[in-house]
Protein backbone atom coordinates (compact mmCIF):
# COMPACT_ATOMS: atom_id res chain seq x y z
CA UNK A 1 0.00 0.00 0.00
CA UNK A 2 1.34 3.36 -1.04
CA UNK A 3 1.00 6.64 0.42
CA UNK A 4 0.08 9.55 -2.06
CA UNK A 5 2.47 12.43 -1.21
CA UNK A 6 1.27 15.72 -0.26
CA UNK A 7 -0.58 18.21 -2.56
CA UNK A 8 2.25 21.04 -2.42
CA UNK A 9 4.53 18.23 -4.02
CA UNK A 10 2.72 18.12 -7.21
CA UNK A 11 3.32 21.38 -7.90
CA UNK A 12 5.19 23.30 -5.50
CA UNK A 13 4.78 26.94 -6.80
CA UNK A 14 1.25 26.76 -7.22
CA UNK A 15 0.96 25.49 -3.41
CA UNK A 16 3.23 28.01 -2.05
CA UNK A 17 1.02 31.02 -3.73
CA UNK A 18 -2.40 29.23 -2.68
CA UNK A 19 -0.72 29.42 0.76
CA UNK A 20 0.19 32.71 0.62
CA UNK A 21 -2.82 33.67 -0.56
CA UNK A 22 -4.73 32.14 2.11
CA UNK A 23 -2.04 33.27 5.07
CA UNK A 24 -3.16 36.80 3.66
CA UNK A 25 -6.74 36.11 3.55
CA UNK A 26 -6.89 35.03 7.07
CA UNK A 27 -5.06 37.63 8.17
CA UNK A 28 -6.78 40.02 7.04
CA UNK A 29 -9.92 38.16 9.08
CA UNK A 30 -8.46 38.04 11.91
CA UNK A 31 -7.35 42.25 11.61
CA UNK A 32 -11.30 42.58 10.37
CA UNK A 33 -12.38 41.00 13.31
CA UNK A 34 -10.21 42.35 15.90
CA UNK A 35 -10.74 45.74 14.14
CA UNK A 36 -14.84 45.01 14.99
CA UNK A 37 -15.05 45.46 11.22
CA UNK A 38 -15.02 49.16 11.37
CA UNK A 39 -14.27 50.67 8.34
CA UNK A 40 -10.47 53.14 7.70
CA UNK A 41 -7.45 52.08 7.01
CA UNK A 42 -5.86 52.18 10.48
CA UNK A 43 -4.92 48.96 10.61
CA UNK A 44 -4.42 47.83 6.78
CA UNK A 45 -0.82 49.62 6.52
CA UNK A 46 0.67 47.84 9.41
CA UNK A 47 -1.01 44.88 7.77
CA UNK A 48 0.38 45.79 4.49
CA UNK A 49 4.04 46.15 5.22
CA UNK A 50 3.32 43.03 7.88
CA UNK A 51 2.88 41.14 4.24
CA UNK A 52 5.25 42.65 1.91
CA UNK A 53 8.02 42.04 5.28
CA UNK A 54 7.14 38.11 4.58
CA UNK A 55 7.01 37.83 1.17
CA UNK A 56 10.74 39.31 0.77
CA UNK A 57 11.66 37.01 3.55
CA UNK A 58 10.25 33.88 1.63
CA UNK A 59 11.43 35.49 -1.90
CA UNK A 60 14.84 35.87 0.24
CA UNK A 61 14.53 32.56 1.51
CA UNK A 62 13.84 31.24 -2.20
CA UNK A 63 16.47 33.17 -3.39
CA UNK A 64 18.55 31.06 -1.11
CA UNK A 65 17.44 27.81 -2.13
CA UNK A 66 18.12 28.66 -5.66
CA UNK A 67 21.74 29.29 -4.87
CA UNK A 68 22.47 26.20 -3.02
CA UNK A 69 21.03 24.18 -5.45
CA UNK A 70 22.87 26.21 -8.59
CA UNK A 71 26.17 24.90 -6.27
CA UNK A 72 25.40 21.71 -6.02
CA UNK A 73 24.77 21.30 -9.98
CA UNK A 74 28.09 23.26 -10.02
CA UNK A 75 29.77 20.84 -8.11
CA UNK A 76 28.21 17.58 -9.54
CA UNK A 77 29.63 19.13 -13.22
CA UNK A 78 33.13 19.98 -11.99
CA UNK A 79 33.00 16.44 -10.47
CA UNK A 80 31.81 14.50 -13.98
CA UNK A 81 34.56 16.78 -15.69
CA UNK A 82 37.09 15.51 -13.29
CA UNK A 83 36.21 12.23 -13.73
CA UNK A 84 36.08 12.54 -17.10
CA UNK A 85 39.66 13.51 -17.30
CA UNK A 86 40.49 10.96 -15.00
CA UNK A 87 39.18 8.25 -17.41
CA UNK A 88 41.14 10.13 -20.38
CA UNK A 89 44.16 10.39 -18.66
CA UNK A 90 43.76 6.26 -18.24
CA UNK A 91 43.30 5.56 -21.63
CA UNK A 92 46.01 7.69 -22.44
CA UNK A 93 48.40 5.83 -20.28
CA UNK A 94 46.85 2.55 -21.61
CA UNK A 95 47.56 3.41 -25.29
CA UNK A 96 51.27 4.92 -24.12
CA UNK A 97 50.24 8.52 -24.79
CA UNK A 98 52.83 10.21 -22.67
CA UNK A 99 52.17 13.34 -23.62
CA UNK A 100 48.56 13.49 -22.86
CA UNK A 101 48.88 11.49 -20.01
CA UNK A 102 51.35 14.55 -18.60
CA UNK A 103 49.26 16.82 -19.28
CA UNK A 104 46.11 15.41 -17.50
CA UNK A 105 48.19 14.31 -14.32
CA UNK A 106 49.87 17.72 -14.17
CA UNK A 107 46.06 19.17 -14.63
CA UNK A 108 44.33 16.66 -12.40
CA UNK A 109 47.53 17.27 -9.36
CA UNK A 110 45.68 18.82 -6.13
CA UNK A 111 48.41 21.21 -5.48
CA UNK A 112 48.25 23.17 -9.02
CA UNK A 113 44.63 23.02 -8.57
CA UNK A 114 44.97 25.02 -5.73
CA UNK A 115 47.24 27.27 -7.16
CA UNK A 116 44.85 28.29 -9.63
């Protein structure tokens, strides 16, 4: 038996605005109804900058996300690269390509990475 994952996992972007959206909406309620409904915009402008101060915090926080997972593809690319000059710089040596084989060791050598 299987358990259906959550609705936000379908499509996350969509979820994340409903749920704004609704945050919003019952926050206004709740500022309606402590209010007594009376009408003026005392308490909409706290209200207002109350939900423009949490969306930058979840676009910040989205931001954020982005970035670590832009690294991590970073990362997993120089990795394939490296081991894809690893596996050159064996068939190289296996076909007695000195030259290229020099080349990539001297390339692939941690200390003139780290020079670089």
């Amino acid at each position: 038996m299987a358990t259906l994952l959550h609705v936000k996992y379908y499509n996350y972007d969509k979820w994340e605005m409903e749920e704004y959206a609704r945050k919003k909406r019952e926050a206004e309620e709740a500022t309606a109804s402590k209010d007594g409904g009376s009408g003026g915009s005392g308490g909409d402008g706290g209200d207002v900058a109350l939900d423009e101060l949490c969306h930058k915090e979840e676009m910040a926080e989205r931001e954020k996300k982005q970035r670590l997972e832009q690294t991590a593809v970073e990362k997993r690319d120089k990795m394939k690269h490296q081991a894809q000059l690893h596996h050159q710089m064996a068939m190289a040596y296996k076909t007695g390509d000195e030259e290229t084989r020099k080349w990539l060791q001297k390339r692939l050598d941690p200390e003139a990475i780290v020079k670089r």
